[in-house]
Every structure is written in C-alpha cells, then in structure tokens.
N, C-alpha and C. Protein backbone atom coordinates (compact mmCIF):
# COMPACT_ATOMS: atom_id res chain seq x y z
N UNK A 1 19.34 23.56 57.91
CA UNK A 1 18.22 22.95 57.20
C UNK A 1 17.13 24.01 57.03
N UNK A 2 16.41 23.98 55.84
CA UNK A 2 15.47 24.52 55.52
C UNK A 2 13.96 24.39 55.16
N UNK A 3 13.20 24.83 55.79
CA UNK A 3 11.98 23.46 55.55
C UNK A 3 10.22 24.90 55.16
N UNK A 4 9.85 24.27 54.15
CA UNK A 4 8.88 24.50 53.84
C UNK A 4 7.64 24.12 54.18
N UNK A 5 6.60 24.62 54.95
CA UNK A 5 5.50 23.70 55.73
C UNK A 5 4.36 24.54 54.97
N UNK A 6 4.17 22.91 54.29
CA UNK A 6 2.45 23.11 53.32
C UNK A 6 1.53 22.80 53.99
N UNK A 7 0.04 22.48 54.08
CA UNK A 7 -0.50 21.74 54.07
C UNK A 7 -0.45 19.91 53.68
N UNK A 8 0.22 19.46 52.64
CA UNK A 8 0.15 18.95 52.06
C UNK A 8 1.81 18.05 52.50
N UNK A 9 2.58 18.86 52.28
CA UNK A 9 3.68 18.96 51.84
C UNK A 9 4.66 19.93 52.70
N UNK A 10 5.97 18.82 53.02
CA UNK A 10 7.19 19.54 53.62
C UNK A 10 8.23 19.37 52.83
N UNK A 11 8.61 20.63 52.20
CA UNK A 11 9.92 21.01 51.51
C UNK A 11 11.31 21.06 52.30
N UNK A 12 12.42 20.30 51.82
CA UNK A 12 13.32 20.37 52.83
C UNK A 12 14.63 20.58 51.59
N UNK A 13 15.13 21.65 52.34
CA UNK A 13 16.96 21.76 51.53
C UNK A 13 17.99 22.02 52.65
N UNK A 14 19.17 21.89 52.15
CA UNK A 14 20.09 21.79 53.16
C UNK A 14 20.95 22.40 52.84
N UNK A 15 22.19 22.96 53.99
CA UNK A 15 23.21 23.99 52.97
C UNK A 15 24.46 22.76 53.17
N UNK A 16 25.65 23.44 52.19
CA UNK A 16 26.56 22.74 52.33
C UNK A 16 27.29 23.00 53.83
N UNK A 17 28.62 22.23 53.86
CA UNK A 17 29.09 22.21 55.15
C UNK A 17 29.76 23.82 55.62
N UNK A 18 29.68 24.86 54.58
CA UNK A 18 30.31 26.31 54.76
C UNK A 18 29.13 27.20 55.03
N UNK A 19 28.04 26.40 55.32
CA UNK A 19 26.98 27.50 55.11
C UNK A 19 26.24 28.44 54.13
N UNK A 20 26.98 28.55 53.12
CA UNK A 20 27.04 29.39 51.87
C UNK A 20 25.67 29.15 50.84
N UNK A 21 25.61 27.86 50.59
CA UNK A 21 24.84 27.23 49.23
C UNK A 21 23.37 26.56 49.86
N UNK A 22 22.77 26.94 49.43
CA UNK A 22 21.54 26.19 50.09
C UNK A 22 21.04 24.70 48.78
N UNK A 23 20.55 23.84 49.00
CA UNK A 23 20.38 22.73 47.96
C UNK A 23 18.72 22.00 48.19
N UNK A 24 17.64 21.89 47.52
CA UNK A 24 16.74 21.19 47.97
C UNK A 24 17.01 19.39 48.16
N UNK A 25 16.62 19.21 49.02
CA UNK A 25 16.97 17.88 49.14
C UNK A 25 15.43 16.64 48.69
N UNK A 26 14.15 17.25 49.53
CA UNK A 26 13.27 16.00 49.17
C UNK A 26 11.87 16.73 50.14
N UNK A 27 10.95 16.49 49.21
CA UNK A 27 9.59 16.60 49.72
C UNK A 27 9.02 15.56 50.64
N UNK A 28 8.60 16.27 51.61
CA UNK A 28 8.21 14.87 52.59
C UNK A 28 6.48 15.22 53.17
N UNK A 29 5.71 13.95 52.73
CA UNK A 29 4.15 14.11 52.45
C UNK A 29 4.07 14.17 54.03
N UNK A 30 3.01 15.17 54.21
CA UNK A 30 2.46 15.87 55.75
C UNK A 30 1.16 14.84 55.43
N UNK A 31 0.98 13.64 55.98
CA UNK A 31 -0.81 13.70 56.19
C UNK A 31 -0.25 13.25 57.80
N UNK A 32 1.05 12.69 57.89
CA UNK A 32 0.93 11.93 59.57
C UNK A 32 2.47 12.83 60.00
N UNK A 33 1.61 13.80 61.31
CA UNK A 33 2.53 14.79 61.82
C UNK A 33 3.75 13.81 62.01
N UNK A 34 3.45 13.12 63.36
CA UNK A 34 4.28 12.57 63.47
C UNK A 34 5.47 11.66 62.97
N UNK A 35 5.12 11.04 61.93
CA UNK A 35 6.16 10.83 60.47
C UNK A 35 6.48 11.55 60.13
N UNK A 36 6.21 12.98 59.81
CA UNK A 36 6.90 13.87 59.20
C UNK A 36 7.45 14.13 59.71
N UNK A 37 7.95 14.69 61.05
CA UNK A 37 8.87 15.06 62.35
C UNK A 37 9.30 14.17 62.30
N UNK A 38 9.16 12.80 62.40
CA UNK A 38 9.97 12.09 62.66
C UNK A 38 11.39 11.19 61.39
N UNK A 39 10.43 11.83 59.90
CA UNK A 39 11.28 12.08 58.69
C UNK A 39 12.25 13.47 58.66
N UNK A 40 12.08 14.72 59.68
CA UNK A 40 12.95 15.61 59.41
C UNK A 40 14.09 15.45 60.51
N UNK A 41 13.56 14.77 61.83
CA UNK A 41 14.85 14.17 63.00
C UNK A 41 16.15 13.11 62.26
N UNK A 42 15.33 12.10 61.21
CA UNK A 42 16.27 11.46 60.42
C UNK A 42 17.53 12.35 59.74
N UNK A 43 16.54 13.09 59.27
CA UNK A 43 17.75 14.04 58.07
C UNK A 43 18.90 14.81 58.68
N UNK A 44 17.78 15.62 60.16
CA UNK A 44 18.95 16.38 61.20
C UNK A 44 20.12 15.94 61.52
N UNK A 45 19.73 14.16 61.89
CA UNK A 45 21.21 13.28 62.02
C UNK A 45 21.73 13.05 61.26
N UNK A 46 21.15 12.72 59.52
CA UNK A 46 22.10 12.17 58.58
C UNK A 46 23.11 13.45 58.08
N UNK A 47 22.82 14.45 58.27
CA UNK A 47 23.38 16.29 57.62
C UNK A 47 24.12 16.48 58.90
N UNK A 48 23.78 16.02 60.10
CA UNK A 48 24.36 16.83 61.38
C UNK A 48 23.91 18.45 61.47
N UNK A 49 22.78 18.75 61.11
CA UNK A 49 22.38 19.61 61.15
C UNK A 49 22.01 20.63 62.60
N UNK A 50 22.77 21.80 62.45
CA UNK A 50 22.47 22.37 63.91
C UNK A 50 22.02 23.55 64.29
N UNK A 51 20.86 23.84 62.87
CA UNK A 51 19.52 24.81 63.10
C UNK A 51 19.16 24.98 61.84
N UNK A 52 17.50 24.93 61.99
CA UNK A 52 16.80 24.74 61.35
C UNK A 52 15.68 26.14 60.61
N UNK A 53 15.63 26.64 59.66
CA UNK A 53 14.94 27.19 59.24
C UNK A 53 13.63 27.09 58.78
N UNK A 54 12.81 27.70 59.09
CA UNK A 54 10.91 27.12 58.87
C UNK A 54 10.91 28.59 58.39
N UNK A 55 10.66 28.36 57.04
CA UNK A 55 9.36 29.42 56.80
C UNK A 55 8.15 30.17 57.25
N UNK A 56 8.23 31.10 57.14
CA UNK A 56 6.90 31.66 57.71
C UNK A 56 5.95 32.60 57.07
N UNK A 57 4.53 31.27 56.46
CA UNK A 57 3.94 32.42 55.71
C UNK A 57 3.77 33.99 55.84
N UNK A 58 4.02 34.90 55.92
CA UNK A 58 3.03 35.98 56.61
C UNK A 58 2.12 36.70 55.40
N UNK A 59 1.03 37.30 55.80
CA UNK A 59 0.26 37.81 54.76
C UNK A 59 1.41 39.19 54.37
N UNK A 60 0.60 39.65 53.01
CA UNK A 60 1.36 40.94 52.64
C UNK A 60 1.07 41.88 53.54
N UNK A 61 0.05 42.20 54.51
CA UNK A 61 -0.03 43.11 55.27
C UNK A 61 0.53 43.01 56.64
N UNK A 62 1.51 42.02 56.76
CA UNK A 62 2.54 41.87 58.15
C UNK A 62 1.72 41.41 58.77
N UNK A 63 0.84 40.46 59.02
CA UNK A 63 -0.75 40.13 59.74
C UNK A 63 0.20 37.82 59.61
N UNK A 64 -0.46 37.77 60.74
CA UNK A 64 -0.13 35.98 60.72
C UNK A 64 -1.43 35.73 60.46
N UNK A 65 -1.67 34.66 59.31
CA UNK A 65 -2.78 34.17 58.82
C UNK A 65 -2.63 32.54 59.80
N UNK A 66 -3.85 31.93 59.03
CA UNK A 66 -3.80 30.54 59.45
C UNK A 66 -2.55 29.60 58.98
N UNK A 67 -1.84 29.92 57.87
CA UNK A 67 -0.77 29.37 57.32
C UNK A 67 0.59 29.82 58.30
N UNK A 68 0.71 31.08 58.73
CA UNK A 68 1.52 31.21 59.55
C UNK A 68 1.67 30.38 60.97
N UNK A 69 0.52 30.64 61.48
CA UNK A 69 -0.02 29.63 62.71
C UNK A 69 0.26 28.63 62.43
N UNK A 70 -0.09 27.85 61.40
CA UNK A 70 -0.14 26.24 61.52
C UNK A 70 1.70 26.10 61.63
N UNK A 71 2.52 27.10 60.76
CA UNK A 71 4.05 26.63 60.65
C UNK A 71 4.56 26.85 62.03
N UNK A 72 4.41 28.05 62.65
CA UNK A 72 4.50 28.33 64.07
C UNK A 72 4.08 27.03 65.32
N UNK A 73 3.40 26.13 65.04
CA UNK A 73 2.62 25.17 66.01
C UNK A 73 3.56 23.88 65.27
N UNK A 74 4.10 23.89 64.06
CA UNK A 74 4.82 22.84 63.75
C UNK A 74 6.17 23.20 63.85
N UNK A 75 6.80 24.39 64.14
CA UNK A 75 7.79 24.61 64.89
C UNK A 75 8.10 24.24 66.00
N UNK A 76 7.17 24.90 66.89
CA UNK A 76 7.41 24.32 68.10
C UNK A 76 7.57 22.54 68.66
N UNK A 77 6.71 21.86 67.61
CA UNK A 77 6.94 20.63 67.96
C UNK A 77 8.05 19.66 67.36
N UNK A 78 8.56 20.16 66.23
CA UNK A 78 9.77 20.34 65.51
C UNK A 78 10.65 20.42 66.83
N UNK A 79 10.85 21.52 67.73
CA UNK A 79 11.71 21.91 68.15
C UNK A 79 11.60 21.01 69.66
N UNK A 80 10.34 20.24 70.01
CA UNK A 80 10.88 19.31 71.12
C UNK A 80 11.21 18.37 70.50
N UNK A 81 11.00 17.44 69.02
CA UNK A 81 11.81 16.61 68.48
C UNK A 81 12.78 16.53 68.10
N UNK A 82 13.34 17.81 67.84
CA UNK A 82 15.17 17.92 67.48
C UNK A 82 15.85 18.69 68.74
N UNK A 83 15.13 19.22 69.39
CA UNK A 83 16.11 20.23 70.79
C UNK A 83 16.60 20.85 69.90
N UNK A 84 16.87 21.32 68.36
CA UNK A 84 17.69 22.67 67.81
C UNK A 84 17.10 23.81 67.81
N UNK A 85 17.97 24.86 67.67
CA UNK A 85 17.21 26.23 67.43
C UNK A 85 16.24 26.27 66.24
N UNK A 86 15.25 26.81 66.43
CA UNK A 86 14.79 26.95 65.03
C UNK A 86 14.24 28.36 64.78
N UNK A 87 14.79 29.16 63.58
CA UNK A 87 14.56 30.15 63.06
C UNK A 87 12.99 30.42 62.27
N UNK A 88 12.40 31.24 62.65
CA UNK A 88 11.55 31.50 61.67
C UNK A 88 11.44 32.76 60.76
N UNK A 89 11.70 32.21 59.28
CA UNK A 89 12.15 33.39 58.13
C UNK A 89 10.75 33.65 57.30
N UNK A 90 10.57 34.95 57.12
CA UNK A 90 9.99 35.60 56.11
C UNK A 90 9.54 34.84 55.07
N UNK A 91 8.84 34.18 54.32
CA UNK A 91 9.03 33.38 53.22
C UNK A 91 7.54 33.63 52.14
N UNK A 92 6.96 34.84 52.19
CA UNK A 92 5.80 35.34 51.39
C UNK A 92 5.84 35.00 50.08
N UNK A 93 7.06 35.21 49.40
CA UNK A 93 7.22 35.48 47.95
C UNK A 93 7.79 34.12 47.33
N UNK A 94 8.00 32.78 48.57
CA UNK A 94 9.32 31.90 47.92
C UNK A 94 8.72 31.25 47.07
N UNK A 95 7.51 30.68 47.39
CA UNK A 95 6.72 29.56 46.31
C UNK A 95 6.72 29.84 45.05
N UNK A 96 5.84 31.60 44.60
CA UNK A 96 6.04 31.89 44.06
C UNK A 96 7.45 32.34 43.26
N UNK A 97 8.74 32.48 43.72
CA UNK A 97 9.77 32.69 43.16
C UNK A 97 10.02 31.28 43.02
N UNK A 98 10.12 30.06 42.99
CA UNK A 98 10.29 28.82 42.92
C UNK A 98 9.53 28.67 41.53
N UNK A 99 8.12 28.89 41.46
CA UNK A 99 7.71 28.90 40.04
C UNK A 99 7.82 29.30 38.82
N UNK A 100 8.50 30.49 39.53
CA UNK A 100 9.13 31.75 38.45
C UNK A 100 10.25 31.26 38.33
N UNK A 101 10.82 30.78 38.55
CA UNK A 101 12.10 30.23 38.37
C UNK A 101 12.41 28.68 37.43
N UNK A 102 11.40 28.20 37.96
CA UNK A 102 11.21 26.60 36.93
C UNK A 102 10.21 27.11 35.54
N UNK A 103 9.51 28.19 35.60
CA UNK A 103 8.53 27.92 34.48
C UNK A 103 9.73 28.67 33.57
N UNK A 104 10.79 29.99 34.05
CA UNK A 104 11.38 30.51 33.18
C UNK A 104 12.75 29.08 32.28
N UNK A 105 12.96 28.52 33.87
CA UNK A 105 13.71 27.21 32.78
C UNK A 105 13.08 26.10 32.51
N UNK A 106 11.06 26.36 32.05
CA UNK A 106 10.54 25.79 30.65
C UNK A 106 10.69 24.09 31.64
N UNK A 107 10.24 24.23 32.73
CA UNK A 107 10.17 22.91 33.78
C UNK A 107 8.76 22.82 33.46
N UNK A 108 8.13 21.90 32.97
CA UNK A 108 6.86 20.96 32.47
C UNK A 108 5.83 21.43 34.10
N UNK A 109 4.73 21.50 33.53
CA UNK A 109 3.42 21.85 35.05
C UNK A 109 3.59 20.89 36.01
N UNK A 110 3.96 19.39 35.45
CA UNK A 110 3.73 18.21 36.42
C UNK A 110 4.81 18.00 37.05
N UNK A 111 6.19 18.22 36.52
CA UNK A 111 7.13 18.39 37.22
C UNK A 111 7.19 19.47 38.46
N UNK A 112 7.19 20.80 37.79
CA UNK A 112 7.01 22.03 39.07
C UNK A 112 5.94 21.40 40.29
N UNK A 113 4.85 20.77 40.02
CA UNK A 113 4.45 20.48 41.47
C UNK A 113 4.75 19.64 42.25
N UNK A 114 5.91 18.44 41.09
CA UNK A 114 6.45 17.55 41.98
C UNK A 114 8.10 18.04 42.89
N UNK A 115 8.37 18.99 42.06
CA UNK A 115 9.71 19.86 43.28
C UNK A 115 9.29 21.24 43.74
N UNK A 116 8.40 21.58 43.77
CA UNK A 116 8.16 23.18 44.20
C UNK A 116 8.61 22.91 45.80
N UNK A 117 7.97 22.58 46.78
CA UNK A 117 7.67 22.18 48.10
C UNK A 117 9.35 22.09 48.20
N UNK A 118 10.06 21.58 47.49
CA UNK A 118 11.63 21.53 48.02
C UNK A 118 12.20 22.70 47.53
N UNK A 119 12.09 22.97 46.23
CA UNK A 119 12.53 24.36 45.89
C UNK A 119 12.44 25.87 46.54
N UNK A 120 11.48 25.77 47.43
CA UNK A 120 10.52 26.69 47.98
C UNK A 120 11.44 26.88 49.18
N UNK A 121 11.71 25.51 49.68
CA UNK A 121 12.80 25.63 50.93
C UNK A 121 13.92 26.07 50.64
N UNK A 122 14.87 25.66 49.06
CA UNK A 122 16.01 25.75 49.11
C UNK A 122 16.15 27.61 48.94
N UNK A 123 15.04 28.13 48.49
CA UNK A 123 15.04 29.82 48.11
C UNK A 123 15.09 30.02 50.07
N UNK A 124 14.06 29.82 50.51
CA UNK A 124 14.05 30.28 52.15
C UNK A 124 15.30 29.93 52.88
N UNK A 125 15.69 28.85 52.86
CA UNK A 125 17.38 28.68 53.37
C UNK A 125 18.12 29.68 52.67
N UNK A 126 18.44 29.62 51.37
CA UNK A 126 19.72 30.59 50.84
C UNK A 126 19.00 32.01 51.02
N UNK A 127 18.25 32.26 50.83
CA UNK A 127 17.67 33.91 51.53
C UNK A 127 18.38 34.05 53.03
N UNK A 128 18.02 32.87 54.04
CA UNK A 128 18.49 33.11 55.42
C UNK A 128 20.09 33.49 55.44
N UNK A 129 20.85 32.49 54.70
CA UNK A 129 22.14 32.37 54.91
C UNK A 129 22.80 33.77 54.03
N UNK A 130 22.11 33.90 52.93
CA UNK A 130 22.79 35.43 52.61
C UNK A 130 22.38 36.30 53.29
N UNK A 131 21.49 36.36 54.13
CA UNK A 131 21.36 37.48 55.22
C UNK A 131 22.33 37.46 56.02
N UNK A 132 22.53 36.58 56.31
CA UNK A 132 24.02 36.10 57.76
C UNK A 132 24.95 36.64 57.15
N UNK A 133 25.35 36.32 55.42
CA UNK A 133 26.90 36.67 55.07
C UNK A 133 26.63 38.47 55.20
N UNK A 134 25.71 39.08 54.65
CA UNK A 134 25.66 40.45 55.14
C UNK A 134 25.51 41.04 56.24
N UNK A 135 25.15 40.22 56.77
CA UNK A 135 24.94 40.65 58.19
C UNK A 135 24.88 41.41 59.55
C-alpha cells in the first residue's frame, strides 16, 4: 500500500498481488485522525496488505520541513494501528508529477484535484516497487 499524507487529504494506491503495478485506489478526507487510520486498517484487511508505503515530503535541500514531520508522526501511529512495516519513500516531485501527468492527458482542473491525492500515491508506490525490481 501506498499512501499520500496531505493536510487535507490521504491518497491511497495499492499494488497488484506480484508487486509489480502500483494502482490508485481512493482519497480518504484527513479532518478526523482517527477515521482516517481507522479507513486505512480497513483497506490493509480488505488487500491483505503487508507493508505500507508513506511518502515523505522532504524539502529540495534534504532538510525535513513541517510536512515531513507531520507524515513521520502519522506513520508512527499508522504503524501501532496496523503492526506493519512501514516504509518511508522520497516523494518531493510526486504531486507534482501527478499533475504533469493528468494536465498532459487534458484531465479538466476540477477533476485533477479530485484524484491528485490518489495519484500522488500510486507514482510513490510504483517508484518504491521499481526500486525493489532493481534493486
């Protein structure tokens, strides 16, 4: 699993059962932590999912901002609600490559903000997992 942590907004994609393909699955609204954790424990069981990828803002100068922190502090509590491993990946450029990617296939403004947050994940998962196949 792959999960995008906004402010706002948790992006979630999932890979298939080979590991290979990463897929966005569904944006899930952050105002109540605990629903949201307790919307990504659902999914862990419905996928059988058995590690989890979180994004991790970092600034361009290798520096953890407040966006990094906040994903780092929702990791950890992520990780007493599922007991899985959870990875934290690089993910500076994904949002933006998510946009670049829908505006080049001519995806409407109101649409892109209604899937970015999942798209965003499914780039940070398949980034992780083609790192593994090279590995």
């Amino acid at each position: 699993m792959g999960l995008d942590i906004g402010t706002k907004y948790i992006g979630v994609a999932i890979s298939d059962e080979t590991g290979i393909l990463a897929q966005g699955r569904e944006t899930i609204l952050r105002v109540n932590e605990k629903l949201a954790l307790e919307r990504i424990k659902d999914l862990v069981e419905e996928y059988k999912v058995k590690e989890i990828v979180v994004g991790l803002p970092i600034n361009l100068d290798g520096t953890e901002g407040v966006r990094a922190k906040d994903s780092i502090k929702f990791s950890e509590n992520l990780k007493l609600t599922t007991a899985l491993p959870i990875e934290l990946w690089d993910e500076r450029f994904s949002t933006k490559e998510a946009e670049a990617v829908m505006i080049k296939a001519s995806v409407r403004r109101k649409k892109r903000k209604q899937v970015i947050d999942k798209m965003a994940a499914q780039i940070i998962l398949q980034s992780y997992l083609d790192s593994r196949e090279r590995g």
